[in-house]
Protein backbone atom coordinates (compact mmCIF):
# COMPACT_ATOMS: atom_id res chain seq x y z
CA UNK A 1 -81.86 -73.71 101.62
CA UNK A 2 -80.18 -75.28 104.17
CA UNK A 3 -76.53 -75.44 105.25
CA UNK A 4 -74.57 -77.83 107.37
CA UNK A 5 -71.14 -76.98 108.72
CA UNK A 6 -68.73 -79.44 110.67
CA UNK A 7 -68.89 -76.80 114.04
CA UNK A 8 -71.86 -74.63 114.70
CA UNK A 9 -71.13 -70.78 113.46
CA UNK A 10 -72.23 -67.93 115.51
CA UNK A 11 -75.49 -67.31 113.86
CA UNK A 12 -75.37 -63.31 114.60
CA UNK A 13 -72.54 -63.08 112.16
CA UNK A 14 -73.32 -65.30 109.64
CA UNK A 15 -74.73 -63.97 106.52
CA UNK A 16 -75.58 -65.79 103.20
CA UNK A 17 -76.49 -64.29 100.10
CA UNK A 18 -78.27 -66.17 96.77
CA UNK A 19 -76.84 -64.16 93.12
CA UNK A 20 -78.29 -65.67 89.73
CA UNK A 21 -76.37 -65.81 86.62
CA UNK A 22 -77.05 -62.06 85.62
CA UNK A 23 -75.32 -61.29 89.26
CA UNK A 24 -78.42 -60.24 90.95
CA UNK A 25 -78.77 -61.15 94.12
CA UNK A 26 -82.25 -63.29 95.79
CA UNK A 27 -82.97 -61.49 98.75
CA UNK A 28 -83.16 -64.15 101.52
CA UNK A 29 -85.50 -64.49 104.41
CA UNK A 30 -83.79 -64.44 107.93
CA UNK A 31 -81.66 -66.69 108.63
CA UNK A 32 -82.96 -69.42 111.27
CA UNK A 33 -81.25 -72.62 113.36
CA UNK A 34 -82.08 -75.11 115.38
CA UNK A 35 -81.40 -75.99 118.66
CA UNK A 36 -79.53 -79.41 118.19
CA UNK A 37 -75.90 -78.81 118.06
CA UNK A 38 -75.75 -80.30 114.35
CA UNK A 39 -78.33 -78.10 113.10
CA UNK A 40 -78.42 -76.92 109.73
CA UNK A 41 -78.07 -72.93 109.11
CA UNK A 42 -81.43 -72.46 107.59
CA UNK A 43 -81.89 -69.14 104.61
CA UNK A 44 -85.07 -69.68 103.12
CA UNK A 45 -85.94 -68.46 99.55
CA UNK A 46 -89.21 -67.94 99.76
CA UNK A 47 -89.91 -68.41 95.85
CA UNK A 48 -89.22 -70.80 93.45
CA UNK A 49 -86.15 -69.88 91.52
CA UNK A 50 -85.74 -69.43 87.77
CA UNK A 51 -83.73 -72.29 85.28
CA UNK A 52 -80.70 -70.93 85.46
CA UNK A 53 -77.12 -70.72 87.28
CA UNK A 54 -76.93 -69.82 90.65
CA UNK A 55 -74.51 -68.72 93.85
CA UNK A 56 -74.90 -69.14 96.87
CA UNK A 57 -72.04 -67.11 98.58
CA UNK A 58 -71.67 -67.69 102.91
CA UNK A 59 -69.35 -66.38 105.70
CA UNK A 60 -69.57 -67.13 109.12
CA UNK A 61 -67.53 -67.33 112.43
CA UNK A 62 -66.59 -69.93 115.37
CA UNK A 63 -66.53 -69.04 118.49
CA UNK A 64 -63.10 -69.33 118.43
CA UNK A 65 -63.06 -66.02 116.23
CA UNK A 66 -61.78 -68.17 113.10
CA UNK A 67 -63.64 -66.69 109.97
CA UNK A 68 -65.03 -69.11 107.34
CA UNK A 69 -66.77 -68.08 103.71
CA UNK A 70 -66.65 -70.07 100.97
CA UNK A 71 -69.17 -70.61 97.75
CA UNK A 72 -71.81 -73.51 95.96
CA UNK A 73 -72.63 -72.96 92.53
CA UNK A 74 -75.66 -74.86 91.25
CA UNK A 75 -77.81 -74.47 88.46
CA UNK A 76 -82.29 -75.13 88.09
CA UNK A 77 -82.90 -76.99 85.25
């Protein structure tokens, strides 16, 4: 998965964390970025994921210090 914010968050303090409906939680390959300044937080999967409802759950900081989290449900069909 990939996620976009509107400044680029310190990547050491990021984390990200995938929970399906039954509130266990994906374990997540590494998280990765790219160099361009408007590059996406990348969290891969690494499997395909079950129908069902999902969470992804995120919290991250700017350099200014400011702390950010927030959440996107989604479901697989």
């Amino acid at each position: 998965m990939k996620l976009w914010f509107s400044q680029r968050p310190e990547l050491a303090v990021t984390r990200v964390t995938l929970t399906g409906g039954t509130g266990a939680e994906r374990v997540l390959a590494p998280l990765a970025r790219g160099a361009a300044g408007d590059a996406p937080v990348e969290a891969p999967v690494g499997i395909a994921l079950a129908k069902g409802a999902y969470t992804i759950a995120w919290r991250t900081m700017a350099k200014d210090g400011h702390v950010l989290n927030g959440t996107v449900p989604f479901t697989v069909r």
